[in-house]
N, C-alpha and C. Protein backbone atom coordinates (compact mmCIF):
# COMPACT_ATOMS: atom_id res chain seq x y z
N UNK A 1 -25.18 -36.06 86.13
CA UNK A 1 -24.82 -34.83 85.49
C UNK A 1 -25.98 -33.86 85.60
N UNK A 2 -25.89 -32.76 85.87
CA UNK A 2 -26.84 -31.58 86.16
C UNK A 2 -27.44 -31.15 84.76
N UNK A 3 -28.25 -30.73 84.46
CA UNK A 3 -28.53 -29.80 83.47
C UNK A 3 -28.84 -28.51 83.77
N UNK A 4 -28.31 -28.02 82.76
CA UNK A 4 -27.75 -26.60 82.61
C UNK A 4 -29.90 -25.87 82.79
N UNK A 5 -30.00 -24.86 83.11
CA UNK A 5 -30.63 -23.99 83.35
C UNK A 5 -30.90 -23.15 82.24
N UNK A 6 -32.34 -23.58 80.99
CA UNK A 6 -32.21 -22.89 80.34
C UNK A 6 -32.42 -21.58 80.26
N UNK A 7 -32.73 -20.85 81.26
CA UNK A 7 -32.38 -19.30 81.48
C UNK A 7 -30.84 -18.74 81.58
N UNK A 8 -30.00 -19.60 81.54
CA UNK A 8 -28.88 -18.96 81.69
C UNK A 8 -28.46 -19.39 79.90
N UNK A 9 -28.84 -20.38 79.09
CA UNK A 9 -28.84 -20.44 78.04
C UNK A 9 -28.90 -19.33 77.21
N UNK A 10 -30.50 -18.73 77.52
CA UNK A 10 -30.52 -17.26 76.98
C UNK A 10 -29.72 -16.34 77.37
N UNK A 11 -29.57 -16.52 78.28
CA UNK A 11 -28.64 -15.06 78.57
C UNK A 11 -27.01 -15.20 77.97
N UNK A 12 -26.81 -16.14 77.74
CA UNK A 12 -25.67 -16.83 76.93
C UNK A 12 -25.60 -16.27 75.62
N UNK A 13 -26.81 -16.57 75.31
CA UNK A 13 -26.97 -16.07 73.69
C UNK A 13 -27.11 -14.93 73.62
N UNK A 14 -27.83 -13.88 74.69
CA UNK A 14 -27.53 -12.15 74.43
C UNK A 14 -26.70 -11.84 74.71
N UNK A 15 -25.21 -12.26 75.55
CA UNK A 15 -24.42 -11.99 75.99
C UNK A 15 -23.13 -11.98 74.73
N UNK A 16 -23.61 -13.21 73.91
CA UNK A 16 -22.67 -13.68 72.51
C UNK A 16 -23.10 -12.28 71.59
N UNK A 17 -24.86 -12.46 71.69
CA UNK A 17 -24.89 -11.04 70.48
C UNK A 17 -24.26 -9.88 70.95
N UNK A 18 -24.68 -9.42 71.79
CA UNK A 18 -24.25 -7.95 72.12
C UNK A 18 -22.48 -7.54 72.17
N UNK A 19 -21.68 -8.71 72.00
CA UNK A 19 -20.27 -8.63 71.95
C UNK A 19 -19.88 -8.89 70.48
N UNK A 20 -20.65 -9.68 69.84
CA UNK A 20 -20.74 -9.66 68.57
C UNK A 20 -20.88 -8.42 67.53
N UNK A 21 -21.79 -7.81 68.44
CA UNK A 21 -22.56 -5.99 67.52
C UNK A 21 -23.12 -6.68 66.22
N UNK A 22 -23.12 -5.72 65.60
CA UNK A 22 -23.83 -5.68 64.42
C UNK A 22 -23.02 -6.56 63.26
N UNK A 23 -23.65 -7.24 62.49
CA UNK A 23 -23.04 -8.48 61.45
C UNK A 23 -23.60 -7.99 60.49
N UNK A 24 -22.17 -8.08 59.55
CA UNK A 24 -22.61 -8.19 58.10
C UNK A 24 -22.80 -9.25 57.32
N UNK A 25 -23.41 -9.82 56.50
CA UNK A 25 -23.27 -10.73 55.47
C UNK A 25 -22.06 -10.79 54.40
N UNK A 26 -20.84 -11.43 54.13
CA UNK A 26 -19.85 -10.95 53.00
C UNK A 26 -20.63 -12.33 51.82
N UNK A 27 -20.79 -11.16 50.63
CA UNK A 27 -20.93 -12.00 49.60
C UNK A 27 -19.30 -12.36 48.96
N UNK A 28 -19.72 -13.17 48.28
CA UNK A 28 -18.19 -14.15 47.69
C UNK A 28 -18.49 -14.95 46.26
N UNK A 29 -18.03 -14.66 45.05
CA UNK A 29 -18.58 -15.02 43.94
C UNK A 29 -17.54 -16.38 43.72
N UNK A 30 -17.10 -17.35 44.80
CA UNK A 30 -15.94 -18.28 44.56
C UNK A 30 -16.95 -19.39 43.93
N UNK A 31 -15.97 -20.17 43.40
CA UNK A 31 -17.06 -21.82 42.96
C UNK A 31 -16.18 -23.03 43.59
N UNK A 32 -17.07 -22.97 44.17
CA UNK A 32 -16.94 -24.61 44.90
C UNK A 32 -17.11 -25.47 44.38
N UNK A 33 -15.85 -26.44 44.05
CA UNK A 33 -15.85 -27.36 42.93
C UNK A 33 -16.28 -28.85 43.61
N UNK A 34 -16.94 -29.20 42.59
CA UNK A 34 -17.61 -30.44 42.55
C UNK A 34 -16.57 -31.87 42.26
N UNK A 35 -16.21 -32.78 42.95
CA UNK A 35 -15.26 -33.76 42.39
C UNK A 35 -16.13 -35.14 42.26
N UNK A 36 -16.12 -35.95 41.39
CA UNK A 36 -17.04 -36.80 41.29
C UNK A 36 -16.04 -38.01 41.96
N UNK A 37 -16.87 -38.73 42.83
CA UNK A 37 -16.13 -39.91 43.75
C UNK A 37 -16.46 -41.23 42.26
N UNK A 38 -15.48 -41.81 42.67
CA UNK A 38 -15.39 -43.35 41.62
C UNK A 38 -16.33 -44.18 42.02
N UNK A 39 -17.59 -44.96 41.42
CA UNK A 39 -18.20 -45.44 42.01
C UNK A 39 -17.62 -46.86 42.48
N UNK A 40 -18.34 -46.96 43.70
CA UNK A 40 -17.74 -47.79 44.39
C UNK A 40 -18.17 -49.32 44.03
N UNK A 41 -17.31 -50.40 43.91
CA UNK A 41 -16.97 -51.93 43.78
C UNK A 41 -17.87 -52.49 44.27
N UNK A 42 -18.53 -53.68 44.14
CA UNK A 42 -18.95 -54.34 45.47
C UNK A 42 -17.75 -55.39 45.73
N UNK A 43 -17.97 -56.00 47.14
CA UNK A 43 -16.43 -56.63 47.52
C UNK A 43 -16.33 -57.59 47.15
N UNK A 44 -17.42 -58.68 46.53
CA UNK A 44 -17.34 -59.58 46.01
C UNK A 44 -16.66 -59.65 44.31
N UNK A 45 -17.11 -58.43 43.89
CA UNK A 45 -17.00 -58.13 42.32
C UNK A 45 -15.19 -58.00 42.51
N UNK A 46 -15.04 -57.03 43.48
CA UNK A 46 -13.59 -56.60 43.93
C UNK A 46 -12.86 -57.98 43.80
N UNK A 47 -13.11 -59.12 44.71
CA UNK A 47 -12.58 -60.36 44.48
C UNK A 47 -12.44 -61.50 43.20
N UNK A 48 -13.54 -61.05 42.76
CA UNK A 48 -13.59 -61.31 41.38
C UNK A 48 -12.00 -60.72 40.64
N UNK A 49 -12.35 -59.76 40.88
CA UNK A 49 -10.80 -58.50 39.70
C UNK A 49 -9.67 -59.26 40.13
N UNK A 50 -9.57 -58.74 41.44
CA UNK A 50 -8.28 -59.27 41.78
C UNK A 50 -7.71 -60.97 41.63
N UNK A 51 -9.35 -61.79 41.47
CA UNK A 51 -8.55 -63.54 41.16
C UNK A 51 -8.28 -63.40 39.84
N UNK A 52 -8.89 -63.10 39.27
CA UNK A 52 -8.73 -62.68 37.99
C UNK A 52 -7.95 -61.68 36.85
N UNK A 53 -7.08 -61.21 37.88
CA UNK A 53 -5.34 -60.42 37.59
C UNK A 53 -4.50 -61.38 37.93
N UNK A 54 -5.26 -62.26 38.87
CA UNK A 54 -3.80 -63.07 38.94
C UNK A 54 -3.96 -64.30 38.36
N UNK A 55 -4.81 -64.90 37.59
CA UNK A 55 -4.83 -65.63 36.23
C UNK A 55 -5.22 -65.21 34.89
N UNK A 56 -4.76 -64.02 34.80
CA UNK A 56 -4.87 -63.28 33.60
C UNK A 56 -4.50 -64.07 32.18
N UNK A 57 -3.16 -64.68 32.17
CA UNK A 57 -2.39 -64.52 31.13
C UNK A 57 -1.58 -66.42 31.64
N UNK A 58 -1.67 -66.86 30.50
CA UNK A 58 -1.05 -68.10 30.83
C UNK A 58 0.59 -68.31 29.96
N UNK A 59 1.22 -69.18 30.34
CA UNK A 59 2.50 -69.03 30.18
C UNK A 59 2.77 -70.61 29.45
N UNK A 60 1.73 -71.30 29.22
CA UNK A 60 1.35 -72.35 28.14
C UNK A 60 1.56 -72.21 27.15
N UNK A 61 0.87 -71.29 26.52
CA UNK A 61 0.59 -70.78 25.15
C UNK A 61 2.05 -69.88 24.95
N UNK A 62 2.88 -69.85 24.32
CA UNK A 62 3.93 -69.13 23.79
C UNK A 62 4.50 -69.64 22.27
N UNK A 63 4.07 -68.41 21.32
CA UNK A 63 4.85 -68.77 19.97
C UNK A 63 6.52 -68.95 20.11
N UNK A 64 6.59 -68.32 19.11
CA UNK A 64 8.68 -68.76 18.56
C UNK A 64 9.19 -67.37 19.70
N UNK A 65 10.14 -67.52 19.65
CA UNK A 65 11.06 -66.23 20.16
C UNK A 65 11.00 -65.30 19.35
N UNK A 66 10.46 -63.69 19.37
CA UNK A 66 10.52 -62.81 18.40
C UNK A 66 11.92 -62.12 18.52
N UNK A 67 12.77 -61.82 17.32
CA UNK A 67 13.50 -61.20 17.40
C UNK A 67 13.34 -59.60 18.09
N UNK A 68 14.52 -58.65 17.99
CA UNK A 68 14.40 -57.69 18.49
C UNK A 68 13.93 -56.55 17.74
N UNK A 69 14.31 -56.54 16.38
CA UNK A 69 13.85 -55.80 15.53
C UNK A 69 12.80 -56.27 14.69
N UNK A 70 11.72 -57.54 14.94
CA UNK A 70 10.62 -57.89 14.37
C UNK A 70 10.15 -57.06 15.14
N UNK A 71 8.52 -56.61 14.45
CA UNK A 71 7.64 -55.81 14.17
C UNK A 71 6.27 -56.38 14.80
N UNK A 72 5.71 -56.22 15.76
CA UNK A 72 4.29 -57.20 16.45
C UNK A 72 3.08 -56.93 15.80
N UNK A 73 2.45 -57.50 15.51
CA UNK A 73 0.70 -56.97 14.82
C UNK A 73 0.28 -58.13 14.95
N UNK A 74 -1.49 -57.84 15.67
CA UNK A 74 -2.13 -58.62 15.89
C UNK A 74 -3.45 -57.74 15.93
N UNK A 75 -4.46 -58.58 15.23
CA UNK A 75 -5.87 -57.88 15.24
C UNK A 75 -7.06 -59.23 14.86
N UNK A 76 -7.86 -58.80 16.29
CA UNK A 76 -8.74 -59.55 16.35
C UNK A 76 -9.86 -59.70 15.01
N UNK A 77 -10.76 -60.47 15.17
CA UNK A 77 -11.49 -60.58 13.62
C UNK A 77 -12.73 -59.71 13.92
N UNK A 78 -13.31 -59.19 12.90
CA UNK A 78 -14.17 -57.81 12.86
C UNK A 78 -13.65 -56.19 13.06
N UNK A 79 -12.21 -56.77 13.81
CA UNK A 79 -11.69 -54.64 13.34
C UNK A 79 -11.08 -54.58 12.54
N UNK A 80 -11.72 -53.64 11.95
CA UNK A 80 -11.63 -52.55 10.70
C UNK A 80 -10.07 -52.84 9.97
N UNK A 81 -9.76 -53.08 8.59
CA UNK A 81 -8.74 -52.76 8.19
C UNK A 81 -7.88 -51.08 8.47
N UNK A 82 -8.84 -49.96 8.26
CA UNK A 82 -9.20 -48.72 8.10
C UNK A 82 -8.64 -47.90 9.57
N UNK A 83 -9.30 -48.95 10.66
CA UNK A 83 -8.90 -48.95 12.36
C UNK A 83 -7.84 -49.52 12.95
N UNK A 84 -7.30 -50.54 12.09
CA UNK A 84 -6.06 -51.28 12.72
C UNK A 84 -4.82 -50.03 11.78
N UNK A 85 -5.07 -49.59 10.73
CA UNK A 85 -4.19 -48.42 10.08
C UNK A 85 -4.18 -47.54 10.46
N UNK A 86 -5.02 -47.08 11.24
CA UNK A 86 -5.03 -45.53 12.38
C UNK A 86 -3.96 -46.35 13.31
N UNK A 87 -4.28 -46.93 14.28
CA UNK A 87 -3.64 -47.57 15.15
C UNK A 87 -1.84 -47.90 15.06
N UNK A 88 -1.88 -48.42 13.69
CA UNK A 88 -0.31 -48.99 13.34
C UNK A 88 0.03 -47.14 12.92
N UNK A 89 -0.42 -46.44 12.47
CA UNK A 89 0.10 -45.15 11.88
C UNK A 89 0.29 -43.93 13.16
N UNK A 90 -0.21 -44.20 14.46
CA UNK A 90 -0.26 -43.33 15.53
C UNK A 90 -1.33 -42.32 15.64
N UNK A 91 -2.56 -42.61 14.50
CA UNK A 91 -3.43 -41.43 14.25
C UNK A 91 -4.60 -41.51 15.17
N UNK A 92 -4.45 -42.93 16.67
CA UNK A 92 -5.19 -42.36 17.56
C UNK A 92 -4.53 -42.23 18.74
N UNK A 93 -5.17 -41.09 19.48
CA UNK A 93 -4.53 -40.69 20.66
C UNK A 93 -4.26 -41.70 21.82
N UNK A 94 -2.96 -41.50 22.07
CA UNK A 94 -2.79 -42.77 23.43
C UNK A 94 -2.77 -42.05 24.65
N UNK A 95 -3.52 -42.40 25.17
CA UNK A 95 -4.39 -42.37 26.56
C UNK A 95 -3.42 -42.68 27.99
N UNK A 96 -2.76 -43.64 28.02
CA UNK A 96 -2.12 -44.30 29.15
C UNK A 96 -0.63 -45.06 28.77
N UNK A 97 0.35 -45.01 29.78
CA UNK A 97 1.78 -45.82 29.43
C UNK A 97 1.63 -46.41 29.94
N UNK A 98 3.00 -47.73 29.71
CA UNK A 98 3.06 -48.77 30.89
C UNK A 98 4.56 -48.85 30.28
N UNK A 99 5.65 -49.04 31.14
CA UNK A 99 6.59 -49.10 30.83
C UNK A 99 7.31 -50.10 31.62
N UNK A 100 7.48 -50.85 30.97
CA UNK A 100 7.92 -52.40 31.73
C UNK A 100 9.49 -52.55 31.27
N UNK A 101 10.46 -51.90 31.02
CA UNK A 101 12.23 -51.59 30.72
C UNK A 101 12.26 -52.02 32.34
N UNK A 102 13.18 -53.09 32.37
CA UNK A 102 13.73 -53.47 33.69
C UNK A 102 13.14 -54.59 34.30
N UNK A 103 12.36 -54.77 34.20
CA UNK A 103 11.39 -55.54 34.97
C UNK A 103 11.41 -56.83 34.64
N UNK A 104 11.25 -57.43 35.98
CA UNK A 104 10.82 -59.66 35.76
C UNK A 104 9.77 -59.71 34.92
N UNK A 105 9.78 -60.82 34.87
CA UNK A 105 8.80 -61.77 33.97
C UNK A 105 7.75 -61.66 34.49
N UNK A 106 7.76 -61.70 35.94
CA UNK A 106 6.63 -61.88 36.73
C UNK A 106 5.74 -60.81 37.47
N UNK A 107 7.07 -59.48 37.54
CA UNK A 107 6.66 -58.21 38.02
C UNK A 107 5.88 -57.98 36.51
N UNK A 108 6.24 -57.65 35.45
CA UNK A 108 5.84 -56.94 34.28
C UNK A 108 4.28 -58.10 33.54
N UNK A 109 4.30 -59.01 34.36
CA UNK A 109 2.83 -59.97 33.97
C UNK A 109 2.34 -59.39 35.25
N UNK A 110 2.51 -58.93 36.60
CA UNK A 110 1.14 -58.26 37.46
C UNK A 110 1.07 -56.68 36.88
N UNK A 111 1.93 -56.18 37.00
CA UNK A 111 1.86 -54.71 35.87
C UNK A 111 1.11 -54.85 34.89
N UNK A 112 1.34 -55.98 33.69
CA UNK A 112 0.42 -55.70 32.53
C UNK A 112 -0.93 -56.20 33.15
N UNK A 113 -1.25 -56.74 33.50
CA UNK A 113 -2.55 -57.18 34.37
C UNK A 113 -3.59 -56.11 34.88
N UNK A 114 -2.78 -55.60 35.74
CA UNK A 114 -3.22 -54.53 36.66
C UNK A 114 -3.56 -53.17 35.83
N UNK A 115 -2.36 -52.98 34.94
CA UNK A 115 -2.61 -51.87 33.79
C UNK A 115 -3.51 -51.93 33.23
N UNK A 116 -4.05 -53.31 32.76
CA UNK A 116 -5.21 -53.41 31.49
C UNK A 116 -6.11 -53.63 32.28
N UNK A 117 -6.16 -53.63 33.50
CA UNK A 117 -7.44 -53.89 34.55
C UNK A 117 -7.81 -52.29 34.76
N UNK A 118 -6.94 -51.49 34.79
CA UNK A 118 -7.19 -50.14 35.04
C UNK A 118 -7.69 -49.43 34.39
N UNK A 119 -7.16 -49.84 32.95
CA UNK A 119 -7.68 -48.85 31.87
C UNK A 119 -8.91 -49.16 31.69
N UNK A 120 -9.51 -50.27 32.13
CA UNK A 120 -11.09 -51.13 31.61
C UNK A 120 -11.85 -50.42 32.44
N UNK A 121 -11.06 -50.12 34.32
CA UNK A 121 -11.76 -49.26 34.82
C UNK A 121 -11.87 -47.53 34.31
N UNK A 122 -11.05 -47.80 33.76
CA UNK A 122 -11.03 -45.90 33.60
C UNK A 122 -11.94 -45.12 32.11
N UNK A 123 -11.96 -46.91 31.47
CA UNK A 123 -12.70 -46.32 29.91
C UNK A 123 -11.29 -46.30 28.89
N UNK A 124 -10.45 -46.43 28.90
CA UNK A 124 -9.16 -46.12 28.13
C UNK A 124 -9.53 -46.95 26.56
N UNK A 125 -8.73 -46.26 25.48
CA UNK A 125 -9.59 -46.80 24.34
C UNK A 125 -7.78 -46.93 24.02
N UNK A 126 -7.62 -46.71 23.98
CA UNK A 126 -5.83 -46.70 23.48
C UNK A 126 -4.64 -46.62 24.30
N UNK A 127 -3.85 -47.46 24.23
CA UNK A 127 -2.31 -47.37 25.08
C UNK A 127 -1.48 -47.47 24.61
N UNK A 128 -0.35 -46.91 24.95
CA UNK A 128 1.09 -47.80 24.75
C UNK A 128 1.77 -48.33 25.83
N UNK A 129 2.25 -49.67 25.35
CA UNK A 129 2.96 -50.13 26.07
C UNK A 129 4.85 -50.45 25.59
N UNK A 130 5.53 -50.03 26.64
CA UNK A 130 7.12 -49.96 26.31
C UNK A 130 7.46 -51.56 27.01
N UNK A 131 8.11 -52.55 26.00
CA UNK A 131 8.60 -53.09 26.51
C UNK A 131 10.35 -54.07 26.03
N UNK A 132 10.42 -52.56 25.56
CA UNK A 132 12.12 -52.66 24.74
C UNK A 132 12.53 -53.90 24.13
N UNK A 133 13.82 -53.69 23.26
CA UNK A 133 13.58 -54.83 22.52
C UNK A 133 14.94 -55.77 23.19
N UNK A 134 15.29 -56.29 24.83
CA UNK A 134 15.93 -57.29 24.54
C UNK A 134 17.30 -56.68 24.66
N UNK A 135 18.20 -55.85 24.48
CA UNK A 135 19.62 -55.98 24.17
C UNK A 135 20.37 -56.33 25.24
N UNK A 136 19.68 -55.85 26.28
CA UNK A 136 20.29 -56.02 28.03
C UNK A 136 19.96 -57.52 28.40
N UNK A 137 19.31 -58.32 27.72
CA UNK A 137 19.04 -59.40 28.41
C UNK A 137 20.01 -60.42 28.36
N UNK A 138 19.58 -61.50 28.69
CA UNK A 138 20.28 -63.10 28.62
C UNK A 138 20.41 -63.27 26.90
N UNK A 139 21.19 -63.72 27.03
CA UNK A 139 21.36 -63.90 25.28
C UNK A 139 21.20 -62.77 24.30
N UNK A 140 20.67 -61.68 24.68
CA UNK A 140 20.46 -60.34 23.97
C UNK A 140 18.88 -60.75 22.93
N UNK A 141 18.37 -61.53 23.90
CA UNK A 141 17.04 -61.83 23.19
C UNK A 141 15.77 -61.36 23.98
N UNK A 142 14.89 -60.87 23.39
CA UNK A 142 13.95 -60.13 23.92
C UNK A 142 12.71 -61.05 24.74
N UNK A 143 12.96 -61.14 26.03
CA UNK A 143 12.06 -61.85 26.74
C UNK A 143 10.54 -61.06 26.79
N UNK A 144 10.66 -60.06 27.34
CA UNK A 144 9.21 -59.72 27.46
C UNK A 144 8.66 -59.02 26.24
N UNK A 145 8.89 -59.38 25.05
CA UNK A 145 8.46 -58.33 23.87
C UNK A 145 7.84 -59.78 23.73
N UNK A 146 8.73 -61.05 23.88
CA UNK A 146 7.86 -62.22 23.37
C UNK A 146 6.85 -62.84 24.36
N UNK A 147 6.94 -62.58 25.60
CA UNK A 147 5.56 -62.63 26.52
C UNK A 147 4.70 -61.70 26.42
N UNK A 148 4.32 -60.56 26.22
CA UNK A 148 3.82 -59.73 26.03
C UNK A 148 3.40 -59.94 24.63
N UNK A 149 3.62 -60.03 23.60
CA UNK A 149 2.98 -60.76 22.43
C UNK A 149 1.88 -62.00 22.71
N UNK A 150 2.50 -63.11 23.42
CA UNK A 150 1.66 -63.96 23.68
C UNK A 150 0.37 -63.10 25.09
N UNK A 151 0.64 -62.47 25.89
CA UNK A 151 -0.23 -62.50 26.98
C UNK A 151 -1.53 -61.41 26.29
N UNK A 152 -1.03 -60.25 25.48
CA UNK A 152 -1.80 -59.19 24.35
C UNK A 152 -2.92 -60.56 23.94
N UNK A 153 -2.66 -61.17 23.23
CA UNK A 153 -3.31 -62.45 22.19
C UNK A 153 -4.22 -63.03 23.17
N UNK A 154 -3.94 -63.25 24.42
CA UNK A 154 -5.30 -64.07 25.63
C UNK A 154 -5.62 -62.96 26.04
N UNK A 155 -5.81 -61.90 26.29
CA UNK A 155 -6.72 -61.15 26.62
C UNK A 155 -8.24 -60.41 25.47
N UNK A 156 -9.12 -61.00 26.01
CA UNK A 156 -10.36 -60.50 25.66
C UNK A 156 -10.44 -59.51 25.62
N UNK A 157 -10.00 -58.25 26.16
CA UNK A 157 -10.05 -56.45 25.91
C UNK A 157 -8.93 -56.04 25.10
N UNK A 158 -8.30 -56.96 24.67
CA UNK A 158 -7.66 -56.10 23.44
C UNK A 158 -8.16 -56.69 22.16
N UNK A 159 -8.15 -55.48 21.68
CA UNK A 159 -9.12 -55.85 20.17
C UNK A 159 -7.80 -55.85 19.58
N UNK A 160 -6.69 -54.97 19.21
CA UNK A 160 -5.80 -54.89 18.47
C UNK A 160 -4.34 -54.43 19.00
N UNK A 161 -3.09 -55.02 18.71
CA UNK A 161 -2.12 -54.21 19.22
C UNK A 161 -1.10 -54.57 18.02
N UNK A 162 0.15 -53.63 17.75
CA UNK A 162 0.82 -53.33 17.05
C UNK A 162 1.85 -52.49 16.85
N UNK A 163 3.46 -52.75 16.81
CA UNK A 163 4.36 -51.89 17.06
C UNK A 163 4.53 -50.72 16.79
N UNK A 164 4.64 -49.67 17.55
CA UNK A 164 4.51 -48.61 17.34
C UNK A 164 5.63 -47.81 16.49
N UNK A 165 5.39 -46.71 16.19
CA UNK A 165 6.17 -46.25 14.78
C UNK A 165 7.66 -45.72 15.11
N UNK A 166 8.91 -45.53 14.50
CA UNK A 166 10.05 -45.11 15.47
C UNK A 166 9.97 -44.25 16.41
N UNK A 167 9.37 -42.78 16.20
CA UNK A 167 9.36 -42.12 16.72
C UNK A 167 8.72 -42.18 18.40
N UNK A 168 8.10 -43.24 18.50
CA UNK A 168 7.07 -43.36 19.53
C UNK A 168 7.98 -45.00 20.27
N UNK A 169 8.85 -45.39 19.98
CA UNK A 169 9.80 -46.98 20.66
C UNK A 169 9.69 -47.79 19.51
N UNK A 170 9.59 -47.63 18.56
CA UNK A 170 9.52 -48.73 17.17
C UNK A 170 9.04 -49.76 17.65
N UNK A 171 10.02 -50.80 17.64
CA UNK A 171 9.67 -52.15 17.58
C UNK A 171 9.76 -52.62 19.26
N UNK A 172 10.47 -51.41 19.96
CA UNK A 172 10.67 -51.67 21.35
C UNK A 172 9.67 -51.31 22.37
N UNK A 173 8.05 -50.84 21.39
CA UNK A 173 6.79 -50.40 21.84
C UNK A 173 5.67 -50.90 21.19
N UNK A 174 4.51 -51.07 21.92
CA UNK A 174 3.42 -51.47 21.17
C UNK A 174 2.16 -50.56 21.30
N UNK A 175 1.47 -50.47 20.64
CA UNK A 175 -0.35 -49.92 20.85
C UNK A 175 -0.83 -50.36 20.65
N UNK A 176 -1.32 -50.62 21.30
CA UNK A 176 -2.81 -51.48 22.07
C UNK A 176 -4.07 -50.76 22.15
N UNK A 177 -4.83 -51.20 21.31
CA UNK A 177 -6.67 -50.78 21.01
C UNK A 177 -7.14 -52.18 21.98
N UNK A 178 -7.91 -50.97 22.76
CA UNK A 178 -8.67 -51.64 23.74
C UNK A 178 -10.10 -51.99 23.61
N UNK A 179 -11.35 -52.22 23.81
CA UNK A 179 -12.07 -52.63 23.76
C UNK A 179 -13.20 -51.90 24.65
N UNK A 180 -14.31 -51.40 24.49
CA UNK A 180 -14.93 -50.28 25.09
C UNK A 180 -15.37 -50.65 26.27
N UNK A 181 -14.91 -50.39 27.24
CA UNK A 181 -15.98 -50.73 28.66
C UNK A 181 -17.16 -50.60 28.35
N UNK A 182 -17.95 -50.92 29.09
CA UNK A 182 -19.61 -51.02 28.85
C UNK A 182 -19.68 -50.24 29.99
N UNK A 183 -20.46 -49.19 29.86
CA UNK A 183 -20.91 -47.93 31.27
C UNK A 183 -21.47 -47.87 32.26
């Protein structure tokens, strides 16, 4: 390959100005927004999450069958009487849904998994979760209100959960106080 002749280089470049003419500068008062990237995983830690969504929640441990119109509350030991009554009353803000109406046993255990894996990534201090009470099912008995009771109870990031008030799915919803990520 030849190289170019840097005299014809220059003349390149007076040839660009002089067709160019005279330049102005345009000022522009826009703001160029800043987006902060998620910090990134390492891939091992990554493997970690993911074995660990998929033995989240064991299917051993299961109390009685809850009816459809029983009421769920559960609170770990050390929160607040004062904090589990904000919580049962709706007086803290919920952050994130998960709405599991329709769903397997098995789809709505990687959903709740993945959900409460998300919110741990995201910082989430409060949720609700919808998981109706049952009328459509087999027997008209509420399958996942009573897995979801038991799988809430083995997880270590929930400090507290508890049916939420009518207005918000009554007994066919829960809120869930989460547990603070560490930063």
């Amino acid at each position: 390959m030849k190289k170019k002749d840097s005299r014809n280089d220059q003349s390149d470049i007076t040839l660009f100005r002089e067709e160019m003419g005279i330049i102005e500068k345009i000022e522009h008062d826009k703001i160029h927004p800043v987006t902060a990237l998620p910090k990134p995983i390492a891939k091992f830690r990554q493997q970690r999450i993911d074995q660990a969504l998929n033995s989240s929640f064991s299917d051993q441990y299961e109390p009685h069958t809850i009816g459809s119109e029983e009421t769920l509350s559960f609170r770990r030991s050390g929160i607040q009487h004062r904090l589990f009554s904000r919580l049962r009353n709706g007086h803290i803000p919920i952050e994130a849904e998960l709405d599991l109406h329709g769903m397997t046993v098995s789809i709505s255990h990687q959903a709740l998994a993945q959900f409460l894996q998300d919110c741990q990534v995201d910082m989430l201090r409060c949720v609700r979760i919808v998981h109706g009470k049952g009328w459509s099912s087999k027997n008209q008995k509420p399958v996942l209100k009573t897995k979801l009771n038991s799988w809430l109870q083995q997880d270590d990031n929930v400090l507290a959960f508890c049916s939420a008030p009518i207005e918000d799915g009554g007994t066919g919803a829960v809120y869930v106080l989460l547990r603070r990520a560490k930063a």
